[in-house]
Structure formats: C-alpha cells, structure tokens
PDB file of N, CA and C in Angstrom:
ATOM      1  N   UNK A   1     -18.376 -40.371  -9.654  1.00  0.00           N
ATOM      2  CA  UNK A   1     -17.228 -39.555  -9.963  1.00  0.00           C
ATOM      3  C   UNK A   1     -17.360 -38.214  -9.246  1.00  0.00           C
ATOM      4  N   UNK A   2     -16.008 -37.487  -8.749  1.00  0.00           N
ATOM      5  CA  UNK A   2     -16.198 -36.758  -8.362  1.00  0.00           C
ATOM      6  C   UNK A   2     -16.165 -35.045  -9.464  1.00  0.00           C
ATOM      7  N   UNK A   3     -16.839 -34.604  -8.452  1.00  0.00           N
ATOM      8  CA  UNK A   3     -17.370 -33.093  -9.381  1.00  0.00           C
ATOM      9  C   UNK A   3     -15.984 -32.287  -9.985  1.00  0.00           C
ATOM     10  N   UNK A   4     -15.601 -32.149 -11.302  1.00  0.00           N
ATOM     11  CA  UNK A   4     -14.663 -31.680 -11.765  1.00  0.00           C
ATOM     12  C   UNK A   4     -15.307 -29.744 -11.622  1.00  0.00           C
ATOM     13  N   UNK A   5     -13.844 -29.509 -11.073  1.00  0.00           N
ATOM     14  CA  UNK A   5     -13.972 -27.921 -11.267  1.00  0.00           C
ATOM     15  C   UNK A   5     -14.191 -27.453 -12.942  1.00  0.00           C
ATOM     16  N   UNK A   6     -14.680 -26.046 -12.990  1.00  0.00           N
ATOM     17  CA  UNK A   6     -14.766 -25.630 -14.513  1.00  0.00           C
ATOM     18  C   UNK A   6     -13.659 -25.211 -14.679  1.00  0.00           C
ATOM     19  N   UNK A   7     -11.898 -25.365 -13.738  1.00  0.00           N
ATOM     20  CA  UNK A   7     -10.715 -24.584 -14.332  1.00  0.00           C
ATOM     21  C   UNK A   7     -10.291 -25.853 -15.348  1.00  0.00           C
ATOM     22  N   UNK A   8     -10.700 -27.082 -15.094  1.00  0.00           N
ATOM     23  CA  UNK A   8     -10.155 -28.142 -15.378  1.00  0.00           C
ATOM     24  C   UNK A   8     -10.851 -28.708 -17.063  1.00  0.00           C
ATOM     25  N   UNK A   9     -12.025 -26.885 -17.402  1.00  0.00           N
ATOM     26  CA  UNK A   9     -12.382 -27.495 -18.671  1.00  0.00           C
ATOM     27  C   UNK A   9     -11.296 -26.791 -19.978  1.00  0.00           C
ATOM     28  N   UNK A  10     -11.925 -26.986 -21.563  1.00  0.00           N
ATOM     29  CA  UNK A  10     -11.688 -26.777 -22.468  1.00  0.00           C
ATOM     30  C   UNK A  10     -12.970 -26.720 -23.736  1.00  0.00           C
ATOM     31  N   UNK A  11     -13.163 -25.598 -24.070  1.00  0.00           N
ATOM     32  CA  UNK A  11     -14.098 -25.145 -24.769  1.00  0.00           C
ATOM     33  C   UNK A  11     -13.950 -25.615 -26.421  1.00  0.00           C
ATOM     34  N   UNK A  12     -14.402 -26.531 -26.637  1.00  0.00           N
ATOM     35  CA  UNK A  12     -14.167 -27.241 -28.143  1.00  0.00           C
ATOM     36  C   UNK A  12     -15.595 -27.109 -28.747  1.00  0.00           C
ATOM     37  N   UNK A  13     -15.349 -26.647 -30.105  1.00  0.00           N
ATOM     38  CA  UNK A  13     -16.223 -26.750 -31.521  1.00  0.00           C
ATOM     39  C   UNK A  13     -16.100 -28.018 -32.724  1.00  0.00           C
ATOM     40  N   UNK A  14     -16.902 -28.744 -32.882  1.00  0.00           N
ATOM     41  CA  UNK A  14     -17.195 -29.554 -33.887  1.00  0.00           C
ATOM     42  C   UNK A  14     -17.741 -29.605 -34.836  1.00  0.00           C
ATOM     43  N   UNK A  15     -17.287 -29.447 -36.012  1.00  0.00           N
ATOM     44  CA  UNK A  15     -17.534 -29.080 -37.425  1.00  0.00           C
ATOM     45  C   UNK A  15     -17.433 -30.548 -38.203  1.00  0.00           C
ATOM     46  N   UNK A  16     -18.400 -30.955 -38.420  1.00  0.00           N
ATOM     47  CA  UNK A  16     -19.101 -32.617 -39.225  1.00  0.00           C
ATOM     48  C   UNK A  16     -17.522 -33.213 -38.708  1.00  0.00           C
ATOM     49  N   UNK A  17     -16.726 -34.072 -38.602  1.00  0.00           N
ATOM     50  CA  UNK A  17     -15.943 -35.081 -38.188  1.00  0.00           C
ATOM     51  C   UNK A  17     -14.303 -34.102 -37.138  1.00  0.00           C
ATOM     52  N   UNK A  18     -14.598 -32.764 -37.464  1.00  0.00           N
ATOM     53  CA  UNK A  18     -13.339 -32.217 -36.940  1.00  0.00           C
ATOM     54  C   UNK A  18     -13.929 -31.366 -35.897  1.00  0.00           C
ATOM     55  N   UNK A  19     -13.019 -31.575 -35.023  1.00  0.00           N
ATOM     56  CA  UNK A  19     -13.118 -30.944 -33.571  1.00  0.00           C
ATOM     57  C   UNK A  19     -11.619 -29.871 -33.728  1.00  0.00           C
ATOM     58  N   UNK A  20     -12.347 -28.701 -33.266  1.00  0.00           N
ATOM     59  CA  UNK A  20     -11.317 -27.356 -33.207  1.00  0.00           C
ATOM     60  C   UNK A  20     -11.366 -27.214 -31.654  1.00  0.00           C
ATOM     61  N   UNK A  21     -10.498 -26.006 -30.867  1.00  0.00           N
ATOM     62  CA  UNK A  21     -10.075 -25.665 -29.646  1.00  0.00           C
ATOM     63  C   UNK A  21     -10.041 -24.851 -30.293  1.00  0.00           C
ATOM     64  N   UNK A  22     -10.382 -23.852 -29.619  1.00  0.00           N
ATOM     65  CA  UNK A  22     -10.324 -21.851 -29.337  1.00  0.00           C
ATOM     66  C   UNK A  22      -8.890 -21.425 -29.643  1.00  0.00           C
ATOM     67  N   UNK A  23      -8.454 -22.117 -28.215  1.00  0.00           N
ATOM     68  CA  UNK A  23      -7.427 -21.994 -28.147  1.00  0.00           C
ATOM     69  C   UNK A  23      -5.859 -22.710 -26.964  1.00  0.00           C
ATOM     70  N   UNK A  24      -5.040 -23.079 -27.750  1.00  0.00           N
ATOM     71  CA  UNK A  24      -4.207 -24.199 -27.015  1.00  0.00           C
ATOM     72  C   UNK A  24      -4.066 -23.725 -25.597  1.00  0.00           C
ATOM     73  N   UNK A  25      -4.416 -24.653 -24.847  1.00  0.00           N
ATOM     74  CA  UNK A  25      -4.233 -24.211 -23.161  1.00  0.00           C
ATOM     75  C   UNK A  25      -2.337 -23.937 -22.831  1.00  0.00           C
ATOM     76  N   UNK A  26      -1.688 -24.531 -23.319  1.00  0.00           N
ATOM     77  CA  UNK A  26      -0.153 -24.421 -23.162  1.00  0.00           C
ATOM     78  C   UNK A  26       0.196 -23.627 -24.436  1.00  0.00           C
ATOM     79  N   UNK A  27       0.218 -23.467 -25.484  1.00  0.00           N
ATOM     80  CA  UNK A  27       1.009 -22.570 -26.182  1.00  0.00           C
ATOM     81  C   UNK A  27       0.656 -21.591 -26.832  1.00  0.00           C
ATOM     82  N   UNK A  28      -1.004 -21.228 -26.435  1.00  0.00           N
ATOM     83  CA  UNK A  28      -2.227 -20.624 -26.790  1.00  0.00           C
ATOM     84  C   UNK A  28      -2.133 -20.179 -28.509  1.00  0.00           C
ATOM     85  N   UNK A  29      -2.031 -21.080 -28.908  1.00  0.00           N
ATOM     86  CA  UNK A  29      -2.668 -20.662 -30.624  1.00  0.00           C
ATOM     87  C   UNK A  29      -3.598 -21.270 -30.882  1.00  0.00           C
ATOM     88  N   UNK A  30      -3.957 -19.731 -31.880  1.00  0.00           N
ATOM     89  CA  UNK A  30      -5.761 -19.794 -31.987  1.00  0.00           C
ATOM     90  C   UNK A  30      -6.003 -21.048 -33.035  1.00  0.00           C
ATOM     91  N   UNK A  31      -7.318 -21.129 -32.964  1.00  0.00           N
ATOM     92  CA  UNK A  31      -8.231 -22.548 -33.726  1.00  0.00           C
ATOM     93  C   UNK A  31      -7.187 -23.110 -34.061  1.00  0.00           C
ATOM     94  N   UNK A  32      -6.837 -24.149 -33.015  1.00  0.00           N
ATOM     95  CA  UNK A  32      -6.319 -25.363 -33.336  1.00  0.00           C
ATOM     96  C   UNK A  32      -7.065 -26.718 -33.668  1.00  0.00           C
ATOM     97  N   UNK A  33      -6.890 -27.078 -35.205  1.00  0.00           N
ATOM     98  CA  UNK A  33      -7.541 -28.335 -35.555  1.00  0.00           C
ATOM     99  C   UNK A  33      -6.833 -29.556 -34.821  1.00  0.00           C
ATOM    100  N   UNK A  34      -7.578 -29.886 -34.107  1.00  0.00           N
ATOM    101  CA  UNK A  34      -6.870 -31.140 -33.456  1.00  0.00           C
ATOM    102  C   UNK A  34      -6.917 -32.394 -34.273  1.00  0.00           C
ATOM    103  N   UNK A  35      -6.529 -33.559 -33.692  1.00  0.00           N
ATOM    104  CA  UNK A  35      -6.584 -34.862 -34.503  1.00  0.00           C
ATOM    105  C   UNK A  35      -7.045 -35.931 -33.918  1.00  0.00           C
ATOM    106  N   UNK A  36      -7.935 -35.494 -33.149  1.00  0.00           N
ATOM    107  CA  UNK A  36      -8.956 -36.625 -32.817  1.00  0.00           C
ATOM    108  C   UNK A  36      -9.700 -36.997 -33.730  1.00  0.00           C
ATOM    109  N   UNK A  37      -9.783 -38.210 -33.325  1.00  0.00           N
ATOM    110  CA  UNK A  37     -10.515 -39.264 -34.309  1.00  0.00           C
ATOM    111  C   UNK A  37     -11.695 -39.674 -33.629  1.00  0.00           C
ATOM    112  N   UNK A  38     -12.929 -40.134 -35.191  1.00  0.00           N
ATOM    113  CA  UNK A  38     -14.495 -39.738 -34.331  1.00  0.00           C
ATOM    114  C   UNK A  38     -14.610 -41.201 -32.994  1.00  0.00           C
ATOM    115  N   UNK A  39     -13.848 -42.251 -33.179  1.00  0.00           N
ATOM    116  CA  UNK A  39     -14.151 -43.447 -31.763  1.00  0.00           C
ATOM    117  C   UNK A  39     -13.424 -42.537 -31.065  1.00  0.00           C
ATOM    118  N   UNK A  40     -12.502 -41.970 -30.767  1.00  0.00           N
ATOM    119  CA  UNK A  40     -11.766 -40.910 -29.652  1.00  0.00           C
ATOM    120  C   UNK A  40     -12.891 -39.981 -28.745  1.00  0.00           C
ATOM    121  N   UNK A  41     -13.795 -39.376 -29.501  1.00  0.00           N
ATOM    122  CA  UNK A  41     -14.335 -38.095 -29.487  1.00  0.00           C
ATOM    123  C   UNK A  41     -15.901 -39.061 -29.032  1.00  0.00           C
ATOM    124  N   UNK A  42     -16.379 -40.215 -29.384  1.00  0.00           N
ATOM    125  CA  UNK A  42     -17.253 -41.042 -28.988  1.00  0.00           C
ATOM    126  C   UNK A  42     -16.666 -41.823 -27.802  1.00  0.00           C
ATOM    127  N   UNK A  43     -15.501 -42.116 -27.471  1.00  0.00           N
ATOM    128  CA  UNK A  43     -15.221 -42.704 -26.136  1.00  0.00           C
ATOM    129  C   UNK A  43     -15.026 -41.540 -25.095  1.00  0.00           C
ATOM    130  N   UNK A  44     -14.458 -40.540 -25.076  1.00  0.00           N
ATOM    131  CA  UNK A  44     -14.776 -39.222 -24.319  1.00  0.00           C
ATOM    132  C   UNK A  44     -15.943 -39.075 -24.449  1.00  0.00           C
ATOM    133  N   UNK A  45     -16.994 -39.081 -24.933  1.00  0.00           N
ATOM    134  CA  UNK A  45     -18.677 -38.058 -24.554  1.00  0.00           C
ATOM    135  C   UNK A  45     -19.287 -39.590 -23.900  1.00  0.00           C
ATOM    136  N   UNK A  46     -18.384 -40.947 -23.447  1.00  0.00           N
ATOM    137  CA  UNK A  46     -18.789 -42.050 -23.116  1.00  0.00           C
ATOM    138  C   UNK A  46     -18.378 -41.360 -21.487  1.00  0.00           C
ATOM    139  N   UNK A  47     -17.575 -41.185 -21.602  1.00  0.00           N
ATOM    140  CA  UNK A  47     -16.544 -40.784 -20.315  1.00  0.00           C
ATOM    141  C   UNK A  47     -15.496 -41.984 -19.774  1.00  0.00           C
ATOM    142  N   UNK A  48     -14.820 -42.240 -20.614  1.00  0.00           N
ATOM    143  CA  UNK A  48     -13.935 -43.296 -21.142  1.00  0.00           C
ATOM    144  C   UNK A  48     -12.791 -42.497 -20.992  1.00  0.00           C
ATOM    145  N   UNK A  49     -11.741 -42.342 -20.307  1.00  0.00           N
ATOM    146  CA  UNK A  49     -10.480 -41.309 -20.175  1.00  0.00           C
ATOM    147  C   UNK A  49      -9.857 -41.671 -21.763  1.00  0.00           C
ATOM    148  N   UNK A  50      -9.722 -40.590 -22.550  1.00  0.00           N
ATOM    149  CA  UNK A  50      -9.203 -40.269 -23.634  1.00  0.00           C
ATOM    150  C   UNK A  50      -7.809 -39.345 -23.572  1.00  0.00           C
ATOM    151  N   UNK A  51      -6.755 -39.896 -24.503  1.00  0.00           N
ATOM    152  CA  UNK A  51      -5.638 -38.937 -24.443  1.00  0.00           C
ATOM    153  C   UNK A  51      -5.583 -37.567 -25.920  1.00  0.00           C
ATOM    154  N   UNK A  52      -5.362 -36.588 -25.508  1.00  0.00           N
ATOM    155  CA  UNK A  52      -5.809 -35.569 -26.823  1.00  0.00           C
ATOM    156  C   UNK A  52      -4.205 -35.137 -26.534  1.00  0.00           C
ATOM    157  N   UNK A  53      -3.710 -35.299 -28.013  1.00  0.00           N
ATOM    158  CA  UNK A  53      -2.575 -34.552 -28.043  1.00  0.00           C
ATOM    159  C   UNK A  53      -2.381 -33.551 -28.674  1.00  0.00           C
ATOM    160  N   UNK A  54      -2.243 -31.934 -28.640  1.00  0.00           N
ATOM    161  CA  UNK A  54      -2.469 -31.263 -29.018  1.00  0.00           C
ATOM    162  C   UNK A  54      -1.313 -30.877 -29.985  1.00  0.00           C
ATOM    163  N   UNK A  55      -1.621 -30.467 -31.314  1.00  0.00           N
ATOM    164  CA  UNK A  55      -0.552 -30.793 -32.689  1.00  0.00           C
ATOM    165  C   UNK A  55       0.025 -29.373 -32.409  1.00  0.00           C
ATOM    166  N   UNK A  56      -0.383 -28.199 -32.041  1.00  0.00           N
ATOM    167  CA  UNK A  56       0.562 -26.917 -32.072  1.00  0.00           C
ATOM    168  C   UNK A  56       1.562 -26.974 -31.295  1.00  0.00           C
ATOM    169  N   UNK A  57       1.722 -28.014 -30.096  1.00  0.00           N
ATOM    170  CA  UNK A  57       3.202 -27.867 -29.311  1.00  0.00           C
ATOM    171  C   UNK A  57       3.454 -28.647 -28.499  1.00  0.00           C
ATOM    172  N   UNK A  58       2.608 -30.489 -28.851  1.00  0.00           N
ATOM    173  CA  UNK A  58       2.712 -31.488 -28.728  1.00  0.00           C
ATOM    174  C   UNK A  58       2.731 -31.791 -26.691  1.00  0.00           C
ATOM    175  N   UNK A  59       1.566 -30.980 -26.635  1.00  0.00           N
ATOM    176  CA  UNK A  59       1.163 -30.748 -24.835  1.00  0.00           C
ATOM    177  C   UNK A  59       0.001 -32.027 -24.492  1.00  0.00           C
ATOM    178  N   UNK A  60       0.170 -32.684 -23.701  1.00  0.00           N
ATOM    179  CA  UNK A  60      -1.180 -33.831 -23.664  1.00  0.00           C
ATOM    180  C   UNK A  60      -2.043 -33.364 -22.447  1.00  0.00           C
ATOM    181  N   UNK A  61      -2.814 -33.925 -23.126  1.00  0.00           N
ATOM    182  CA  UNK A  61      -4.602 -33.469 -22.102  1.00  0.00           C
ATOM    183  C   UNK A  61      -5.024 -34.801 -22.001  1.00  0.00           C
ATOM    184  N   UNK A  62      -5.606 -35.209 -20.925  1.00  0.00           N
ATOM    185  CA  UNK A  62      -6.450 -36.470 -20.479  1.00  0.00           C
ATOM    186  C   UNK A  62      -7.457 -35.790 -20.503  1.00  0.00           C
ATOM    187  N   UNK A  63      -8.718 -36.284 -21.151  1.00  0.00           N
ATOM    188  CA  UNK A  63      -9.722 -35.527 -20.550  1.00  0.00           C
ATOM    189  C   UNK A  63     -10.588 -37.209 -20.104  1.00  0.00           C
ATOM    190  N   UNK A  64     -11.154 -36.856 -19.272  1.00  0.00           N
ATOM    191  CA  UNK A  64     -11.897 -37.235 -18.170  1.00  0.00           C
ATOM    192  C   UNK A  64     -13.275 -37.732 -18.857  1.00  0.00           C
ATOM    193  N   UNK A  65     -14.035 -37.133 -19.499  1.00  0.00           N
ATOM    194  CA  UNK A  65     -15.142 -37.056 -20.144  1.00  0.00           C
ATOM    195  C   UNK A  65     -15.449 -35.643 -20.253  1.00  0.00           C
ATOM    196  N   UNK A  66     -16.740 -35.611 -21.672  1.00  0.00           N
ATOM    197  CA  UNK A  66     -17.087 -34.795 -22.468  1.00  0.00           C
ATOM    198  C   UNK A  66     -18.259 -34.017 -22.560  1.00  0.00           C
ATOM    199  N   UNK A  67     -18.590 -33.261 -23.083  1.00  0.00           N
ATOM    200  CA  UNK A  67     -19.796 -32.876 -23.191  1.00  0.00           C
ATOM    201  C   UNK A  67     -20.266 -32.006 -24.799  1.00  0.00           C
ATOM    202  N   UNK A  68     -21.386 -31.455 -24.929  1.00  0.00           N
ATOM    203  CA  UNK A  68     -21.406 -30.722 -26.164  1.00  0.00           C
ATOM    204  C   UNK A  68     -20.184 -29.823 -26.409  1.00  0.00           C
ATOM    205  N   UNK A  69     -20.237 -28.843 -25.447  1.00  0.00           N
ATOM    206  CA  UNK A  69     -19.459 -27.580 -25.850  1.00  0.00           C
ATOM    207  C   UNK A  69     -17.882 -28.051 -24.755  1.00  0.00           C
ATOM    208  N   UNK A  70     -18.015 -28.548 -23.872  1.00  0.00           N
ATOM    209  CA  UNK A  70     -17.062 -28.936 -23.052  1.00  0.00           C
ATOM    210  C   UNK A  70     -15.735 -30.069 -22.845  1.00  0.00           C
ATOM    211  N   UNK A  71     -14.631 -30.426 -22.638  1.00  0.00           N
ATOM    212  CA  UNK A  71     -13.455 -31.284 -22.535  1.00  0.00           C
ATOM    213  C   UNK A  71     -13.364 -31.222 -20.941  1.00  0.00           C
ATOM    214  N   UNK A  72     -13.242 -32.528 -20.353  1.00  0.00           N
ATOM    215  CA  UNK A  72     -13.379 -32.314 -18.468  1.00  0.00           C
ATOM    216  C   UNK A  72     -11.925 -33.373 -18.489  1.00  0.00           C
ATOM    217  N   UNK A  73     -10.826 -32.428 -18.010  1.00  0.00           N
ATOM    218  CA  UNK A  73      -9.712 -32.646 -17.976  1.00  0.00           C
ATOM    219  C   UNK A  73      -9.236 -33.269 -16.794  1.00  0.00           C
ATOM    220  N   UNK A  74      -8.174 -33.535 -16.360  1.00  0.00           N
ATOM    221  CA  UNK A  74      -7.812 -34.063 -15.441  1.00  0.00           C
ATOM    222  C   UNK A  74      -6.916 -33.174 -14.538  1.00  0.00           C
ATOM    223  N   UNK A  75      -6.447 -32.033 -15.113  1.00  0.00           N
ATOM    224  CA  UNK A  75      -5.722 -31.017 -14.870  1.00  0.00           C
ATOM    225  C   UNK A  75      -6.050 -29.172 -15.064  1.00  0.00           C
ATOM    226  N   UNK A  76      -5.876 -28.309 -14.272  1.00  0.00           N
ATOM    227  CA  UNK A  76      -6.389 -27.014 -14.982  1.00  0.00           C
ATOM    228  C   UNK A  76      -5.703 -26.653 -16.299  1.00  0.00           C
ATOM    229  N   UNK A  77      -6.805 -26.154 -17.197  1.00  0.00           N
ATOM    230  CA  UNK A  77      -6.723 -26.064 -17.889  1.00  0.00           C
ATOM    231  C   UNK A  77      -7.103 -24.634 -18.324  1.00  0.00           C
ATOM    232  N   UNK A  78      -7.466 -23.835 -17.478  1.00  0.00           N
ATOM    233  CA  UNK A  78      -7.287 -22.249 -17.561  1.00  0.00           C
ATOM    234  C   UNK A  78      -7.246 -21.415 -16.393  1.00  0.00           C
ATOM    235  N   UNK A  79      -6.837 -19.931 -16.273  1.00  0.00           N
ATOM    236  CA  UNK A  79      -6.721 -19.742 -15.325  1.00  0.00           C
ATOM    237  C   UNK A  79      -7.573 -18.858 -14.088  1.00  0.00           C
TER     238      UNK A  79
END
C-alpha cells in the first residue's frame, strides 16, 4: 500500500467500546461520539476499508486503516 499523507488522518479516542473524534472534519463539532461498532473498529485496525459515518452532519469517511491514536482516510481530512 501506498504511504498515506498525515493530511489524510483523524485523531480518535477510545473509551472501553466507544470511539470519540476531537473533532468533526466537515462540520467541526467538538467530541463527537461516533457509532462505530466494535467488528467496524476491529476491521479498520485490520486495514479492511471501513465506512464511518459521522452522526453530527451525516459526512462519510472511508478510512483506509487504523491505528492506536490514528483514522488513515482516503481523503484530506485536515488542513
């Protein structure tokens, strides 16, 4: 695979089964609880292309694969 830039990440926190975002890349509101589900969040850190739909303003993210602190998108995702 090729080397994803760091514009193309997203900085996510996981708290026992819930995964938060800082903050929404498109409509930027803060700690957004997302609604990924834990096979979602285990097929992303697989690097399995996962779709995350983000509940504050219904914007979709592919991410690519995962990491601890990281979301590797398919698109920039900051600027």
């Amino acid at each position: 695979m090729d080397v994803i830039p760091f514009q193309h990440t997203l900085p996510y926190e996981r708290q026992f089964e819930d995964i938060y975002v800082s903050s929404c890349p498109f409509c930027e509101e803060e700690q957004v609880l997302t609604h990924m589900k834990p096979r979602d969040y285990k097929q992303a850190k697989e690097g399995v292309k996962t779709i995350l739909i983000m509940p504050c303003c219904r914007s979709k993210i592919t991410i690519l694969e995962a990491d601890d602190d990281y979301f590797w998108a398919d698109e920039p995702l900051r600027k």
